[in-house]
PDB file of N, CA and C in Angstrom:
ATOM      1  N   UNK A   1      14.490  36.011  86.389  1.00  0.00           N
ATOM      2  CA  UNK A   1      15.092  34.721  86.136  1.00  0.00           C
ATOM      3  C   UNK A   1      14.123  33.804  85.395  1.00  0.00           C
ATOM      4  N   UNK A   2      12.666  33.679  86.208  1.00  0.00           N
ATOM      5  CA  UNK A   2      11.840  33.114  85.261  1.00  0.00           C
ATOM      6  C   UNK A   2      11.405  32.913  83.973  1.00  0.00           C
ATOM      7  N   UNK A   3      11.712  34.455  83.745  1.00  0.00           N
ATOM      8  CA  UNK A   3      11.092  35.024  82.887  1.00  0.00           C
ATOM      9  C   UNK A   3      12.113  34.659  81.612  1.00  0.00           C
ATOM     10  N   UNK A   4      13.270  35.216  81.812  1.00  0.00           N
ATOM     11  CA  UNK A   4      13.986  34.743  80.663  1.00  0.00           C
ATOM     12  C   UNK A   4      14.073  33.360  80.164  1.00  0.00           C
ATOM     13  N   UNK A   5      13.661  31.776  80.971  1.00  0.00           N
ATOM     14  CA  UNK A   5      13.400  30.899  80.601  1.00  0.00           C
ATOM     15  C   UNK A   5      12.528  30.800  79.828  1.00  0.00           C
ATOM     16  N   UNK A   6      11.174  31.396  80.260  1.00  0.00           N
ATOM     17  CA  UNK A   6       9.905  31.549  79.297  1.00  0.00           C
ATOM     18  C   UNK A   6      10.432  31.586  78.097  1.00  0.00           C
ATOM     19  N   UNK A   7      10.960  33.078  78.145  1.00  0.00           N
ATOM     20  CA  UNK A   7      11.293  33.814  76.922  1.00  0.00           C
ATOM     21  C   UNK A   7      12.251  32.730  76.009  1.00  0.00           C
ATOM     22  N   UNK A   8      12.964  32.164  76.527  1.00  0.00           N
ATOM     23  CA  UNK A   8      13.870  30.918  75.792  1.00  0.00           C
ATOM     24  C   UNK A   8      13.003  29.396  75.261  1.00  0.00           C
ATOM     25  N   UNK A   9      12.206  29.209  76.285  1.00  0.00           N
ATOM     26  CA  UNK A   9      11.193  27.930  75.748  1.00  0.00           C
ATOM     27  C   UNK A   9       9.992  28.350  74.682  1.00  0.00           C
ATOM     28  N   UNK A  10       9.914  29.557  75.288  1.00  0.00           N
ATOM     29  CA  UNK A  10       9.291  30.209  73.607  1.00  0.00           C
ATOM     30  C   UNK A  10       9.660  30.458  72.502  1.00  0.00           C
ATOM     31  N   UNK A  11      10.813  30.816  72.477  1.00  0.00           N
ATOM     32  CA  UNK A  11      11.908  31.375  71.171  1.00  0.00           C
ATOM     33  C   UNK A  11      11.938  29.133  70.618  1.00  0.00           C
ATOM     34  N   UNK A  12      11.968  28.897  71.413  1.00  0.00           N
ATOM     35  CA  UNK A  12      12.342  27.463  70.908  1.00  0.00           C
ATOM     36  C   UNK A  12      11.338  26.537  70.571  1.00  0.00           C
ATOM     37  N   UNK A  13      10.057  26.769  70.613  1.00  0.00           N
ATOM     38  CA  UNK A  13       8.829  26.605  70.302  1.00  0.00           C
ATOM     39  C   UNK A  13       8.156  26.959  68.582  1.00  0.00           C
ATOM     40  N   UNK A  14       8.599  28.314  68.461  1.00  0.00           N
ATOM     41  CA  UNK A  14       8.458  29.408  67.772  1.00  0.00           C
ATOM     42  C   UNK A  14       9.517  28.671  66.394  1.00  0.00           C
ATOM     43  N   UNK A  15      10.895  28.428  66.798  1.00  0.00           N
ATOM     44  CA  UNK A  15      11.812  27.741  65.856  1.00  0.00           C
ATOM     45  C   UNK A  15      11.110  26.519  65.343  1.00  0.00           C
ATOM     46  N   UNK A  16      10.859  25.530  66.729  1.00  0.00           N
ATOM     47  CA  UNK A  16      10.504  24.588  65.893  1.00  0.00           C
ATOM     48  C   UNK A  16       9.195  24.349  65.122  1.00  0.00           C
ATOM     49  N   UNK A  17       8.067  25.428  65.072  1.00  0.00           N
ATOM     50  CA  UNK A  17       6.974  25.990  64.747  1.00  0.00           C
ATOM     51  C   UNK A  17       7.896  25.624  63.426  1.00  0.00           C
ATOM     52  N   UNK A  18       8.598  26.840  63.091  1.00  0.00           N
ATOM     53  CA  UNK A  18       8.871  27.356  61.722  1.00  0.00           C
ATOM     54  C   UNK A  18       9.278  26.508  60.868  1.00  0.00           C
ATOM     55  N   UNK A  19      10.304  25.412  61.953  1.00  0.00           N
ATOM     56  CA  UNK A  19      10.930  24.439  60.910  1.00  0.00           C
ATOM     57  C   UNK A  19      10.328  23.170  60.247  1.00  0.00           C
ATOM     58  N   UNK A  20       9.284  23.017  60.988  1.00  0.00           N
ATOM     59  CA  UNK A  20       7.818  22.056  60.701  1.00  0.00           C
ATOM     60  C   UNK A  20       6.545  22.804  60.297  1.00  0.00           C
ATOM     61  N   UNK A  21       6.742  23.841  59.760  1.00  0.00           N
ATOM     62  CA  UNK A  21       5.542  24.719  59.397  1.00  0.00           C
ATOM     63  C   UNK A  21       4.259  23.861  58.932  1.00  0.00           C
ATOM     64  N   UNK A  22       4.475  23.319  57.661  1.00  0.00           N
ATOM     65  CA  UNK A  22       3.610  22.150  56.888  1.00  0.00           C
ATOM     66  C   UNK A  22       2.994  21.115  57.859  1.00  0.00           C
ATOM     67  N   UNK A  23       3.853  20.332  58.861  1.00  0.00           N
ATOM     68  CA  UNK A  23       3.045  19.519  59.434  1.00  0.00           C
ATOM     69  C   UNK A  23       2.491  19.977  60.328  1.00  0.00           C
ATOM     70  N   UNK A  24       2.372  21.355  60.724  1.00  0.00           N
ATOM     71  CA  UNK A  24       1.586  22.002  61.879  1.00  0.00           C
ATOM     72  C   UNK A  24       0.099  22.493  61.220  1.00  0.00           C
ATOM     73  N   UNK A  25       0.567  23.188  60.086  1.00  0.00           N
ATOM     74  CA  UNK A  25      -0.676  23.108  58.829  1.00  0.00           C
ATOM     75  C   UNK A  25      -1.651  22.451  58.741  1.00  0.00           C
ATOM     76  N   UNK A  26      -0.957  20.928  58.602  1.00  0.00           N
ATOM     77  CA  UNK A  26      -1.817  19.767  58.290  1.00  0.00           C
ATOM     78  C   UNK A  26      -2.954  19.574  59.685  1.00  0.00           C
ATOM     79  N   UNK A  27      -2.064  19.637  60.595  1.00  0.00           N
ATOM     80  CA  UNK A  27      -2.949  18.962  61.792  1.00  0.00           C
ATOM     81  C   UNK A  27      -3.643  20.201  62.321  1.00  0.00           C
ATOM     82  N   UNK A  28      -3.759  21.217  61.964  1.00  0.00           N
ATOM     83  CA  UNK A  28      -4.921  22.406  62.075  1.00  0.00           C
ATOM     84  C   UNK A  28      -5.883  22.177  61.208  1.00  0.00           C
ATOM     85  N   UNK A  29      -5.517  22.213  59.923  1.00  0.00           N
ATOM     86  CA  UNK A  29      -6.393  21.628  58.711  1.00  0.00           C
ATOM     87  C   UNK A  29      -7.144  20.444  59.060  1.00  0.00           C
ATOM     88  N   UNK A  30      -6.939  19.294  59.533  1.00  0.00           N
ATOM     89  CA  UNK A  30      -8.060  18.071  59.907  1.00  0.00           C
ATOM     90  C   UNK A  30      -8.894  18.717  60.882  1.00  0.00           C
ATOM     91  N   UNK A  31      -8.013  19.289  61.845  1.00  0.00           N
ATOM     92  CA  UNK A  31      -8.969  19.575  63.301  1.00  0.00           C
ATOM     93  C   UNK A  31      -9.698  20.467  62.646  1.00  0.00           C
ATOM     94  N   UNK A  32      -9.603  21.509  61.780  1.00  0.00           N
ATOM     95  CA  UNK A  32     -10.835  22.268  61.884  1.00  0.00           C
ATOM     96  C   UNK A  32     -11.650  21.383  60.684  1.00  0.00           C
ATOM     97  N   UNK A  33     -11.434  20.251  59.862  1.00  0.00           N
ATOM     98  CA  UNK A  33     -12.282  19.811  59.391  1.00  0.00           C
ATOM     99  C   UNK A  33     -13.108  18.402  59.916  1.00  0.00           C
ATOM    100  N   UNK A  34     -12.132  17.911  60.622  1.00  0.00           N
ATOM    101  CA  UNK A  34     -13.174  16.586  61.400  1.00  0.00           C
ATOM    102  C   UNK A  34     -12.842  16.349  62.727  1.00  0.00           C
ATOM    103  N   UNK A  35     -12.727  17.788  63.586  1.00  0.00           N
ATOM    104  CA  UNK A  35     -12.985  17.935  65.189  1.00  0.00           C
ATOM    105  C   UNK A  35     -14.002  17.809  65.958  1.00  0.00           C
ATOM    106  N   UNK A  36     -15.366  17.883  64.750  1.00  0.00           N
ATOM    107  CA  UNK A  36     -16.195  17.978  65.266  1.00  0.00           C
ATOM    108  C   UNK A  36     -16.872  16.372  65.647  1.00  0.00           C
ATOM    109  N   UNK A  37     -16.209  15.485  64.265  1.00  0.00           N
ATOM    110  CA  UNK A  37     -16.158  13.955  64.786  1.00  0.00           C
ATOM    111  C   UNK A  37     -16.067  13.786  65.929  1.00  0.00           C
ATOM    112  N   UNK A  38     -14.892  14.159  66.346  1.00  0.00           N
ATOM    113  CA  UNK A  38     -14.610  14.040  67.642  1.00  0.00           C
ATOM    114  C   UNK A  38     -14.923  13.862  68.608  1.00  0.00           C
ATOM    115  N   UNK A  39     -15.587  15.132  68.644  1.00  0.00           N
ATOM    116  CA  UNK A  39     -16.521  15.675  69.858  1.00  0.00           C
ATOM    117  C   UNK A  39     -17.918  14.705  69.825  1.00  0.00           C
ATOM    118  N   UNK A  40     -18.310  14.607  68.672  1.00  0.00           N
ATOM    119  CA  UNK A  40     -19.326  13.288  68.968  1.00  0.00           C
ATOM    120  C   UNK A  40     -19.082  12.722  69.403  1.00  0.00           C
ATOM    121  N   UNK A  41     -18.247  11.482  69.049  1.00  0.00           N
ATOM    122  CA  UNK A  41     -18.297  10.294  69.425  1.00  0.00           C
ATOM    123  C   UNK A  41     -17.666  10.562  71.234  1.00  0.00           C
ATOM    124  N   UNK A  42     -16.960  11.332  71.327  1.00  0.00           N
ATOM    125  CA  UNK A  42     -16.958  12.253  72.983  1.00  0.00           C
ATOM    126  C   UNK A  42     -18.059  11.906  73.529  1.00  0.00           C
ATOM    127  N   UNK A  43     -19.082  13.008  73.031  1.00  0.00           N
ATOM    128  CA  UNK A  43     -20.575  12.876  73.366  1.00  0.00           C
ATOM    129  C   UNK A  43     -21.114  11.628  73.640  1.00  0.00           C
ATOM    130  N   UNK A  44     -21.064  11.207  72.569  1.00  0.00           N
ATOM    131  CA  UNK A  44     -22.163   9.529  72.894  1.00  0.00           C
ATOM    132  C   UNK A  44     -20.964   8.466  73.943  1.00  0.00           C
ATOM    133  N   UNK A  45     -19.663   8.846  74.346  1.00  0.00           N
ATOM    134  CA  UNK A  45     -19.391   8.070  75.076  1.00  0.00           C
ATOM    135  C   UNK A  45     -19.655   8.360  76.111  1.00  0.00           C
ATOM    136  N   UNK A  46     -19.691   9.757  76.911  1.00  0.00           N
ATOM    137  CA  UNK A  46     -19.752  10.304  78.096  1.00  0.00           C
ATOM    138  C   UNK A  46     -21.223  10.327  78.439  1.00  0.00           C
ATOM    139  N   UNK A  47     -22.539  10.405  77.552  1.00  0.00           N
ATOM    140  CA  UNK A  47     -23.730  10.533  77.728  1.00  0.00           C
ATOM    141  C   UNK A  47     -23.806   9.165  78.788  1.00  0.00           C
ATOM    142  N   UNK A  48     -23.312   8.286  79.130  1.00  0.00           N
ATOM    143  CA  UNK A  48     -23.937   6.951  80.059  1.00  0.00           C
ATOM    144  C   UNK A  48     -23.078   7.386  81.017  1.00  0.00           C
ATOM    145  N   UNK A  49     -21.738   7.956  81.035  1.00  0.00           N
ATOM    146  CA  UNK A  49     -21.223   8.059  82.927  1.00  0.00           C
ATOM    147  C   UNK A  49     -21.591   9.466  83.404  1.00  0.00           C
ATOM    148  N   UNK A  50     -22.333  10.463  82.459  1.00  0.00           N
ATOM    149  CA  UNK A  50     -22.961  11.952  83.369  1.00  0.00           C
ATOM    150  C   UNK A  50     -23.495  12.495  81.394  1.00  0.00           C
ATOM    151  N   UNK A  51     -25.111  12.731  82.058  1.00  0.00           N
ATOM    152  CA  UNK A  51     -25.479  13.361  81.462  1.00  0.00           C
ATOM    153  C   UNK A  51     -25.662  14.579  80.708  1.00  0.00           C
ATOM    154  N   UNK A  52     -25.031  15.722  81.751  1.00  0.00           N
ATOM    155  CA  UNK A  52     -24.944  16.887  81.244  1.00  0.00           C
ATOM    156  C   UNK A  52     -23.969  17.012  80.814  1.00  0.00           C
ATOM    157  N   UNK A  53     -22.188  16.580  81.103  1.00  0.00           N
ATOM    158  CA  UNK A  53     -21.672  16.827  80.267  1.00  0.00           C
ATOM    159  C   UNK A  53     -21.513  16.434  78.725  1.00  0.00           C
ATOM    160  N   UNK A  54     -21.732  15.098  78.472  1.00  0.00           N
ATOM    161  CA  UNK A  54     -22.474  14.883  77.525  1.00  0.00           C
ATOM    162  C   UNK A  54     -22.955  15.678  76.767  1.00  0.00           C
ATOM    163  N   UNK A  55     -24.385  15.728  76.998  1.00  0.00           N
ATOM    164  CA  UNK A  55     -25.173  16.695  76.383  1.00  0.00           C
ATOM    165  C   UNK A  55     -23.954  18.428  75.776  1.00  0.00           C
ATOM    166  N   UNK A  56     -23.230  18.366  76.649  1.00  0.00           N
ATOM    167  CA  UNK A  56     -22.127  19.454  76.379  1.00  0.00           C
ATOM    168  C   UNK A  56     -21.292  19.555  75.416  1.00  0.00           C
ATOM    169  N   UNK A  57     -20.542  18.452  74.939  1.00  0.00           N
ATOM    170  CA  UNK A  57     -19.865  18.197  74.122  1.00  0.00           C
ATOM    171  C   UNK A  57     -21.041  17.580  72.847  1.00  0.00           C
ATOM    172  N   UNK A  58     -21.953  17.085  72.771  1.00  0.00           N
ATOM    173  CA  UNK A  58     -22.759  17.099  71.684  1.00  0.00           C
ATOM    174  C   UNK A  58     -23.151  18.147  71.551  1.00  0.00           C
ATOM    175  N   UNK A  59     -23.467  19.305  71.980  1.00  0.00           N
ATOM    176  CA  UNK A  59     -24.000  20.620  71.729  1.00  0.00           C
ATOM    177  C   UNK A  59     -22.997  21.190  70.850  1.00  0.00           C
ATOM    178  N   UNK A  60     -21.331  20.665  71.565  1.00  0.00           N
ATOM    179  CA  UNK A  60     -20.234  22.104  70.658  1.00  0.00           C
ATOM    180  C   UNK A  60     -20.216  20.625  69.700  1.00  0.00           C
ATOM    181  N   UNK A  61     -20.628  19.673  69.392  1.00  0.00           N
ATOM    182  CA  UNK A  61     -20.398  19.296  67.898  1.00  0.00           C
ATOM    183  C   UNK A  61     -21.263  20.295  67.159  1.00  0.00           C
ATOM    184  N   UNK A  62     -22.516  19.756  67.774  1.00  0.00           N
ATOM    185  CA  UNK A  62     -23.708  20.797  66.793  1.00  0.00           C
ATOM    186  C   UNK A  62     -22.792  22.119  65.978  1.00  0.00           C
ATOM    187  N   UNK A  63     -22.242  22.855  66.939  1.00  0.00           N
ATOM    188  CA  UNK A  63     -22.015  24.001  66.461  1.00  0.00           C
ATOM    189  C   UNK A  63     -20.567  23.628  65.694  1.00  0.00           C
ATOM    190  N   UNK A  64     -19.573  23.096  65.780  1.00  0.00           N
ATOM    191  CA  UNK A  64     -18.928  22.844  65.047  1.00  0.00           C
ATOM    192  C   UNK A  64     -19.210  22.136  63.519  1.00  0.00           C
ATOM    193  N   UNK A  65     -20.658  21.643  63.616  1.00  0.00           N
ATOM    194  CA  UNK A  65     -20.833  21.276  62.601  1.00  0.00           C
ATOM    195  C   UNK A  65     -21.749  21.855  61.773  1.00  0.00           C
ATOM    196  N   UNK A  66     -22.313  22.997  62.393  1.00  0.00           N
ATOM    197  CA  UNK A  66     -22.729  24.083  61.895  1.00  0.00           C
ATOM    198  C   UNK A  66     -21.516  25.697  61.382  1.00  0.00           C
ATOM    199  N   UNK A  67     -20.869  25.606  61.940  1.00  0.00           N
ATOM    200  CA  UNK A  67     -19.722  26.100  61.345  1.00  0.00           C
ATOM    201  C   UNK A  67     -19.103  25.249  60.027  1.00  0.00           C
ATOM    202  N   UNK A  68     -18.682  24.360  60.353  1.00  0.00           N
ATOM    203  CA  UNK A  68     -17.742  23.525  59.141  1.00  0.00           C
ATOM    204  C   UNK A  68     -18.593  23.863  58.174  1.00  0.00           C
ATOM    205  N   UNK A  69     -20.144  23.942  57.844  1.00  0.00           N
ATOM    206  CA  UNK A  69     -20.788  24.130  56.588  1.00  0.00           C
ATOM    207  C   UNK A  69     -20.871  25.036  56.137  1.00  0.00           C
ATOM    208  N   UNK A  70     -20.788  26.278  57.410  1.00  0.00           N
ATOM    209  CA  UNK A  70     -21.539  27.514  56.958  1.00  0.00           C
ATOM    210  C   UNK A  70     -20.329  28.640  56.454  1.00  0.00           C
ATOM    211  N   UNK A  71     -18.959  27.627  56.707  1.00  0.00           N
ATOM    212  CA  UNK A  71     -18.002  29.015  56.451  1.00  0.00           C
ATOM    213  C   UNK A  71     -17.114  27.884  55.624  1.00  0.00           C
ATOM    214  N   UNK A  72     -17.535  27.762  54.898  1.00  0.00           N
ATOM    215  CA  UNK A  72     -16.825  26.256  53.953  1.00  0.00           C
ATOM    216  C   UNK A  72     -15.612  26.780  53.014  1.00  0.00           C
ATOM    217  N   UNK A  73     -15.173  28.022  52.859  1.00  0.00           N
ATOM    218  CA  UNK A  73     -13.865  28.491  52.579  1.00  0.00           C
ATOM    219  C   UNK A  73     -12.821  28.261  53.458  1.00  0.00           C
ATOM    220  N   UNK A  74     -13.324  28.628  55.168  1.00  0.00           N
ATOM    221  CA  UNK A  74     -12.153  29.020  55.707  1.00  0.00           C
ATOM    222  C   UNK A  74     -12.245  26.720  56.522  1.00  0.00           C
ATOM    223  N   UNK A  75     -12.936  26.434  56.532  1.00  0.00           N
ATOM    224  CA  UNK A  75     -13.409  24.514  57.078  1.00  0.00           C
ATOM    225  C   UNK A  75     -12.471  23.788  55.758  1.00  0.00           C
ATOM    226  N   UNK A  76     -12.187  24.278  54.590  1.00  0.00           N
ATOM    227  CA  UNK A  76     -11.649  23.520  53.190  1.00  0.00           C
ATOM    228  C   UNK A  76     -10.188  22.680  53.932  1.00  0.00           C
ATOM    229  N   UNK A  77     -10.109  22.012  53.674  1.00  0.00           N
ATOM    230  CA  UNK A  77      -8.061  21.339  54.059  1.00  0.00           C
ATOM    231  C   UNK A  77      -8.100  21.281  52.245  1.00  0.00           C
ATOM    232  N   UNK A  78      -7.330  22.154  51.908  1.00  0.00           N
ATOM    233  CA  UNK A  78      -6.409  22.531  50.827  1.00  0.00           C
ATOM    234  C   UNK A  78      -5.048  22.569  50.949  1.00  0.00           C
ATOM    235  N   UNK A  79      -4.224  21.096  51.058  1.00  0.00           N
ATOM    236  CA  UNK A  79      -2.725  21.051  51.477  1.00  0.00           C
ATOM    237  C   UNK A  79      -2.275  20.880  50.099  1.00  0.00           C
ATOM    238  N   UNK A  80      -1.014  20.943  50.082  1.00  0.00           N
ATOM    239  CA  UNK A  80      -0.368  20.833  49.106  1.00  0.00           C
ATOM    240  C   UNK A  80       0.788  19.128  48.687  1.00  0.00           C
TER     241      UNK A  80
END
């Protein structure tokens, strides 16, 4: 019984995936190009109510922003 709901809120997920393809595009395209913003300014807010996590989310900027440079084909937002 469950299961076939799944299977229906997925099928309907999946549709409306398809029928908004482009604006799903777009908002993958920013996030993988300025997510890593993000996560900074994350960082420097959380660094004063707990330190380590902090320090956590500035670490995955680091690396997000070591990615965005280092694979700068697949980091590009090339929309149309």
């Amino acid at each position: 019984m469950a299961n076939k709901k799944i299977k229906k809120v997925v099928k309907k997920v999946k549709e409306n995936i398809d029928e908004n393809r482009s604006l799903y595009n777009k908002i993958l395209c920013y996030t993988k190009c300025y997510g890593g913003y993000l996560l900074a300014v994350g960082a420097g807010c959380t660094f004063g109510a707990n330190f380590w996590v902090g320090l956590g989310l500035f670490t995955a900027s680091a690396g997000w922003a070591y990615w965005a440079t280092h694979c700068k084909s697949s980091a590009k937002c090339k929309l149309k």
